[in-house]
Protein backbone atom coordinates (compact mmCIF):
# COMPACT_ATOMS: atom_id res chain seq x y z
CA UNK A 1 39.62 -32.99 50.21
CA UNK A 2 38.84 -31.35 53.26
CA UNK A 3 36.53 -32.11 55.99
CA UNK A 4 34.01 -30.22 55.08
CA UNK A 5 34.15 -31.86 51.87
CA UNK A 6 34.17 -35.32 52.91
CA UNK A 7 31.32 -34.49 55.36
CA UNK A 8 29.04 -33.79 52.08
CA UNK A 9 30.29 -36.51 50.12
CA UNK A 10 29.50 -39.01 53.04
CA UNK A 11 26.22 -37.53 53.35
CA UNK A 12 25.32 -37.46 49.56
CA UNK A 13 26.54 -41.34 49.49
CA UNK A 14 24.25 -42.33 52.39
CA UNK A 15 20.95 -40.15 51.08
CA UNK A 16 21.55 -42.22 47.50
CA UNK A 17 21.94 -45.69 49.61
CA UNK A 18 18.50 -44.59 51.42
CA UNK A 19 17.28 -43.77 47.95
CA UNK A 20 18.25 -46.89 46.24
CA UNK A 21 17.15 -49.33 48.94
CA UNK A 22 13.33 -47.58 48.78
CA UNK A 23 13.06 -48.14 45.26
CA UNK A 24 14.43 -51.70 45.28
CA UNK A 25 11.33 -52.39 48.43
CA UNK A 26 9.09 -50.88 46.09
CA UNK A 27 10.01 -53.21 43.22
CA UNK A 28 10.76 -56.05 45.37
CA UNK A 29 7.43 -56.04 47.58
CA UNK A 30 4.50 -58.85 47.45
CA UNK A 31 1.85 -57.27 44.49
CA UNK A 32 -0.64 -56.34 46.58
CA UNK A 33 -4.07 -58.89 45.41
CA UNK A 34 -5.83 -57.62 42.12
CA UNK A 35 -8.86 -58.80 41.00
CA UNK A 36 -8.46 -57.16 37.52
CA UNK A 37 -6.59 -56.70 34.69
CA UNK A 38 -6.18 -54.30 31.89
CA UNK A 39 -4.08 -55.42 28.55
CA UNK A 40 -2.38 -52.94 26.78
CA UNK A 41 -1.45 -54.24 22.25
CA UNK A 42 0.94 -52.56 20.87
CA UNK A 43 1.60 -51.60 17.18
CA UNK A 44 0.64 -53.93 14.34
CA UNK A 45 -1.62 -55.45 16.64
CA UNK A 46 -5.35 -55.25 17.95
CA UNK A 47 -7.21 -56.68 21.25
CA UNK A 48 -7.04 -59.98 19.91
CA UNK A 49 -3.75 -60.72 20.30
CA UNK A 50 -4.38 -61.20 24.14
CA UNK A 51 -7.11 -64.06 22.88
CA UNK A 52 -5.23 -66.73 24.08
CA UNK A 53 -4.28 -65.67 27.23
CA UNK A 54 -7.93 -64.08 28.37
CA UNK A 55 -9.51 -67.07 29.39
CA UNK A 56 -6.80 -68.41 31.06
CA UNK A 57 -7.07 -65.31 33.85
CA UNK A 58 -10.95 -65.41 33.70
CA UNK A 59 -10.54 -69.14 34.56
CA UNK A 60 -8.31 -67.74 37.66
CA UNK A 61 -11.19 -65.41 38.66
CA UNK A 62 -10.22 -62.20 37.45
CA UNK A 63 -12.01 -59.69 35.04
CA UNK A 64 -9.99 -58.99 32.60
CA UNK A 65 -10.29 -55.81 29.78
CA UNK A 66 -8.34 -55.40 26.62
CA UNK A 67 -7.89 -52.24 25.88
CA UNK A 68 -8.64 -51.62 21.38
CA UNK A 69 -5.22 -49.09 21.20
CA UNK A 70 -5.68 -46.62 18.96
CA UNK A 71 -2.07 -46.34 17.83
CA UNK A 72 -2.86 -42.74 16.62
CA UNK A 73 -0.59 -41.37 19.14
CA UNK A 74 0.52 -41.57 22.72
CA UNK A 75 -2.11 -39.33 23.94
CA UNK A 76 -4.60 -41.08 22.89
CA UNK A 77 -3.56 -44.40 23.86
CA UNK A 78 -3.13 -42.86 26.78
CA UNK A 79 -6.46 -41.55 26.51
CA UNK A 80 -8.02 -45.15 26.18
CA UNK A 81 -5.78 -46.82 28.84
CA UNK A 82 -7.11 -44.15 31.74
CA UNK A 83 -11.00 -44.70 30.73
CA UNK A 84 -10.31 -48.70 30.82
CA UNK A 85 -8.61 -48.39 34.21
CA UNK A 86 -11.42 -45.60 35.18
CA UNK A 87 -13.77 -48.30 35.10
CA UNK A 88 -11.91 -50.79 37.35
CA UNK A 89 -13.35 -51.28 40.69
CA UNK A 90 -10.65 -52.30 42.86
CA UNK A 91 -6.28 -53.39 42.78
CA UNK A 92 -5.52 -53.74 38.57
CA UNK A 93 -3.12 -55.05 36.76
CA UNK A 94 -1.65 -53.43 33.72
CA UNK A 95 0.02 -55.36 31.19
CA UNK A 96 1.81 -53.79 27.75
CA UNK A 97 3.04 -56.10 25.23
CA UNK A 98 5.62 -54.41 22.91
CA UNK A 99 4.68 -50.29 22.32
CA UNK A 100 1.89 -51.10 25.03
CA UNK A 101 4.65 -50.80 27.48
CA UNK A 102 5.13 -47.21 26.92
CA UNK A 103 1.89 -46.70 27.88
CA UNK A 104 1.90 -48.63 30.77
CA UNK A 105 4.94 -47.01 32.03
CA UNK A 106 3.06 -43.40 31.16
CA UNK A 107 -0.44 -44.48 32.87
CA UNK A 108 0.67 -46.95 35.02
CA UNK A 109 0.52 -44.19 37.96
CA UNK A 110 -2.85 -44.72 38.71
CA UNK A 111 -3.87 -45.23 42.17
CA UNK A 112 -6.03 -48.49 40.72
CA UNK A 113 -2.63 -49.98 39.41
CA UNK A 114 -1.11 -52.55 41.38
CA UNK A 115 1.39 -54.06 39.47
CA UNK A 116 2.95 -53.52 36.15
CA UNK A 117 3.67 -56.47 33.40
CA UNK A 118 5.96 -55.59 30.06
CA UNK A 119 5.48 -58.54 27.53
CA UNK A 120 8.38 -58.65 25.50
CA UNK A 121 7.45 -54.54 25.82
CA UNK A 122 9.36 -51.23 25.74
CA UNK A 123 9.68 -49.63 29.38
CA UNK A 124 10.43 -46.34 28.93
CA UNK A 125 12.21 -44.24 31.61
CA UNK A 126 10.16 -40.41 31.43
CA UNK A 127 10.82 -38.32 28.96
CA UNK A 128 13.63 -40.81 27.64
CA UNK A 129 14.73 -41.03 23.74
CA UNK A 130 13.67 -44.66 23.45
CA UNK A 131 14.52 -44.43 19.55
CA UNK A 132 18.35 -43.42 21.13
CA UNK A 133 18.30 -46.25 23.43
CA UNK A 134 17.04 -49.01 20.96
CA UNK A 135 19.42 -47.73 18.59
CA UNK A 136 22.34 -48.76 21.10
CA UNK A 137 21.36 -52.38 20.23
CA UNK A 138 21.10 -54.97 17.22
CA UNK A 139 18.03 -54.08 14.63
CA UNK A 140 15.82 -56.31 14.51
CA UNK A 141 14.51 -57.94 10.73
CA UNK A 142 11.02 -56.93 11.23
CA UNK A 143 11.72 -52.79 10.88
CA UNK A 144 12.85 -53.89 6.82
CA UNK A 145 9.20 -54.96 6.05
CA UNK A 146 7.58 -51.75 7.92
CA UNK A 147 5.39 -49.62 5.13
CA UNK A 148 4.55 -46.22 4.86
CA UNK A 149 1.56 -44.94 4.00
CA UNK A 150 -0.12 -41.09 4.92
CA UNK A 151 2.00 -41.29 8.12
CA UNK A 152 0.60 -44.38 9.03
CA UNK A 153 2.60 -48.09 9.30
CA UNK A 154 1.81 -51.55 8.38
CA UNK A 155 3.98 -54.73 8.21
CA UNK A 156 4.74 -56.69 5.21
CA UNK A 157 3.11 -60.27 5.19
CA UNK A 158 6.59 -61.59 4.33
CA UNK A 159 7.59 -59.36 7.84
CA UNK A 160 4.76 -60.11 9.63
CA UNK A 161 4.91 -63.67 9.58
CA UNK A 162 8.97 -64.15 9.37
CA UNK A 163 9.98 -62.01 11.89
CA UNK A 164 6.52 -60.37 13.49
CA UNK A 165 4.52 -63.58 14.80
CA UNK A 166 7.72 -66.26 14.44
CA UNK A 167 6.89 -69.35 16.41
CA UNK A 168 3.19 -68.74 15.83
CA UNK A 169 1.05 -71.28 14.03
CA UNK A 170 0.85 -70.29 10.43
CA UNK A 171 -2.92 -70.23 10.03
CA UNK A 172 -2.99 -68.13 13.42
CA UNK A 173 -0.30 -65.31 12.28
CA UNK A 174 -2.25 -65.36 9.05
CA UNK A 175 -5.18 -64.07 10.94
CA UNK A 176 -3.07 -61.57 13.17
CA UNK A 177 -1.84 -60.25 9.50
CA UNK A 178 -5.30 -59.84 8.50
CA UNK A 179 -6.05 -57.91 11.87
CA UNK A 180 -2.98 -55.61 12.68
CA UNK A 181 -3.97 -52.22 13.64
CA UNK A 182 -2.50 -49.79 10.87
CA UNK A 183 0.33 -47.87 13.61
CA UNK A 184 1.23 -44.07 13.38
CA UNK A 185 4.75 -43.75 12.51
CA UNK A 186 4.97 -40.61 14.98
CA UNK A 187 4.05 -42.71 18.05
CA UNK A 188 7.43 -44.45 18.01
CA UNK A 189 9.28 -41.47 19.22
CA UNK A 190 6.61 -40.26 21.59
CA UNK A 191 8.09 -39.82 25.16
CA UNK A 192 6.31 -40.52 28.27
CA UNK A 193 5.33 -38.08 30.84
CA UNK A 194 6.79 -40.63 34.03
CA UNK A 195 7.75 -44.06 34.33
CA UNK A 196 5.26 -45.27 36.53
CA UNK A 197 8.08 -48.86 37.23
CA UNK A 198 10.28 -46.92 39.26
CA UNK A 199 7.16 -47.02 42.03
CA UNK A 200 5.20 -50.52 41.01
CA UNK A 201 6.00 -54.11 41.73
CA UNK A 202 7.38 -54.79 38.03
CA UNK A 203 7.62 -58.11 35.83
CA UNK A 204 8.81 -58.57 32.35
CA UNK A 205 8.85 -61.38 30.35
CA UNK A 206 11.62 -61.22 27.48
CA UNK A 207 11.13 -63.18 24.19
CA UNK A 208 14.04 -65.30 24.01
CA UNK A 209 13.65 -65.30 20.21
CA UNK A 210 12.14 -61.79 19.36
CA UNK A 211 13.35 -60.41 15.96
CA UNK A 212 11.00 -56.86 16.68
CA UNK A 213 12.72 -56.03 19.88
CA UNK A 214 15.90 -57.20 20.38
CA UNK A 215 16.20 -59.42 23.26
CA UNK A 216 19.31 -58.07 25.18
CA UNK A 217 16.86 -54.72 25.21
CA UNK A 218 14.11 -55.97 26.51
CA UNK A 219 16.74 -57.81 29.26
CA UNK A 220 18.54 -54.10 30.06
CA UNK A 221 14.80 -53.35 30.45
CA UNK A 222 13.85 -55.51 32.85
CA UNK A 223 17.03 -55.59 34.67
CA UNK A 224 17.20 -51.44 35.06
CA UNK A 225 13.32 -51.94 36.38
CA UNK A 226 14.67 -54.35 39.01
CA UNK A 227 11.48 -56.13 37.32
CA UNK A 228 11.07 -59.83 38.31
CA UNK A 229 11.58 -61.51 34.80
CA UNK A 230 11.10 -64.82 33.43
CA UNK A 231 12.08 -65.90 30.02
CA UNK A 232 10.32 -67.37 26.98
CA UNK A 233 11.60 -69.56 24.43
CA UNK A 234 9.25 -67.84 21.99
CA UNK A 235 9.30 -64.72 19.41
CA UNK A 236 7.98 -61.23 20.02
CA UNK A 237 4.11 -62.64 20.06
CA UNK A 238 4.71 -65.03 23.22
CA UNK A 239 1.34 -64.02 24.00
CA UNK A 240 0.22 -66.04 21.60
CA UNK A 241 2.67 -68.70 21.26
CA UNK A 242 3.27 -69.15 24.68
CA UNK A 243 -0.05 -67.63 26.27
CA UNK A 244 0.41 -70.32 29.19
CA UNK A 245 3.88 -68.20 30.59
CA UNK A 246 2.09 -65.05 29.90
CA UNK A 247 -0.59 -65.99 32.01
CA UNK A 248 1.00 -67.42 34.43
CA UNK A 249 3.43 -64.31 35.06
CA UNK A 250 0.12 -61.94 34.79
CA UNK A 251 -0.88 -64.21 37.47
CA UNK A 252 1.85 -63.79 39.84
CA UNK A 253 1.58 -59.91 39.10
CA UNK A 254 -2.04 -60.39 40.59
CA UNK A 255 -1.09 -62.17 43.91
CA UNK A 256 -3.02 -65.08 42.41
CA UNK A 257 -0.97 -67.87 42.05
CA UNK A 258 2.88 -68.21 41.86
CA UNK A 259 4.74 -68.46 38.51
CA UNK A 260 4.68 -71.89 36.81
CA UNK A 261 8.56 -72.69 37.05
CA UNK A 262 10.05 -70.71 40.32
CA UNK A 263 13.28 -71.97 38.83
CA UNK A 264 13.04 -69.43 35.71
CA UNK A 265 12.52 -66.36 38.24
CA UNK A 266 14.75 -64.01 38.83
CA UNK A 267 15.06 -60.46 40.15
């Protein structure tokens, strides 16, 4: 190689070292101090999946608004996220649980957004083939009770409550059956625009026993976000089943409080 050569390749190697330390501060810095939050469902779901974990952040002090995803497409969740975070007065939160994290990652650009959250959640890189990605790892039960129907999905009770809401109290994922948001089949390969975790203090929370998402994603995820994770002993509705942790990691997102067991935090 000759000097000239070298000279470039030194120079390249020190610019990506400048690069890669700036993104790590950016992930790695205190959350600057939010006093709301915005939740983000994703498919099969509906606002009142966050039910559990609502009053636990109101009881913290902060004013929290779940977002009713349309699940028609990207756009429009899109759409609904920016006109919930339009009407935020101050640092925000955003939190995705599952195909909520797409969004997130797509909206999460906003000047209001302080910190991003992925429950159990895709975390899309911008314009990325997530469908490609996911595909490089284990399929989860829950995609054999997905139905069809005029381009529109639903899960299968049996699905729903097996594999769906697992860990969930019976009588509860009963009700989440009855209240799943019918899910456009097209949003599932809709790419994002940016990926608004390569700038925001990121946290994930990975579902120790999800059988949606498969957990080793959703730790790639969090790991290629340089996201500080903790990890939950629950299926893909830890919201739910283990609303406490959620809370609690929401919480740290929000410079509120730190995260109930330091010992399961990692970066």
């Amino acid at each position: 190689m000759t000097p000239t050569r070298i000279l470039a390749a030194l120079a390249l190697s020190a610019l990506t070292a400048i690069f890669t330390a700036s993104t790590a501060d950016a992930q790695t810095a205190a959350p600057v101090k939010a006093k709301n939050v915005v939740l983000i469902h994703g498919a099969w779901a509906d606002g009142s999946s966050w039910g559990d974990v609502i009053p636990l952040l109101q009881k913290a002090g902060l004013h929290v608004t779940a977002v009713q995803n349309p699940l028609s497409s990207l756009a429009d969740s899109d759409a609904a996220a920016k006109r919930a975070l339009a009407l935020q007065d101050g640092p925000t939160v955003l939190v995705g649980h599952s195909w909520g994290g797409t969004v997130v990652s797509d909206v999460g650009t906003d000047p209001k957004v302080s910190a991003l959250v992925y429950i159990a959640a895709r975390a899309p890189d911008a314009d990325e083939d997530f469908v490609a990605l996911s595909g490089k790892f284990p399929t989860g039960p829950v995609r054999a009770g997905i139905q069809t129907h005029d381009g529109y999905t639903l899960l299968s009770e049996p699905a729903f409550l097996k594999d769906f809401a697992n860990g969930v109290e019976p009588a509860k994922a009963k009700v989440l059956f009855a209240e799943q948001g019918d899910t456009a089949a097209s949003i599932f390969a809709g790419r994002t625009t940016t990926a608004a975790w390569h700038d925001k203090p990121s946290f994930y929370a990975v579902a120790k026993q999800d059988r949606t998402i498969n957990p080793d994603l959703e730790r790639f995820l969090a790991k290629r976000m340089n996201a500080a994770t903790i990890e939950v002993n629950g299926g893909h509705l830890i919201m739910v089943s283990h609303a406490r942790e959620v809370a609690n990691l929401v919480l740290q997102a929000a410079g509120v409080t730190a995260p109930a067991n330091k010992a399961a935090m990692k970066k």
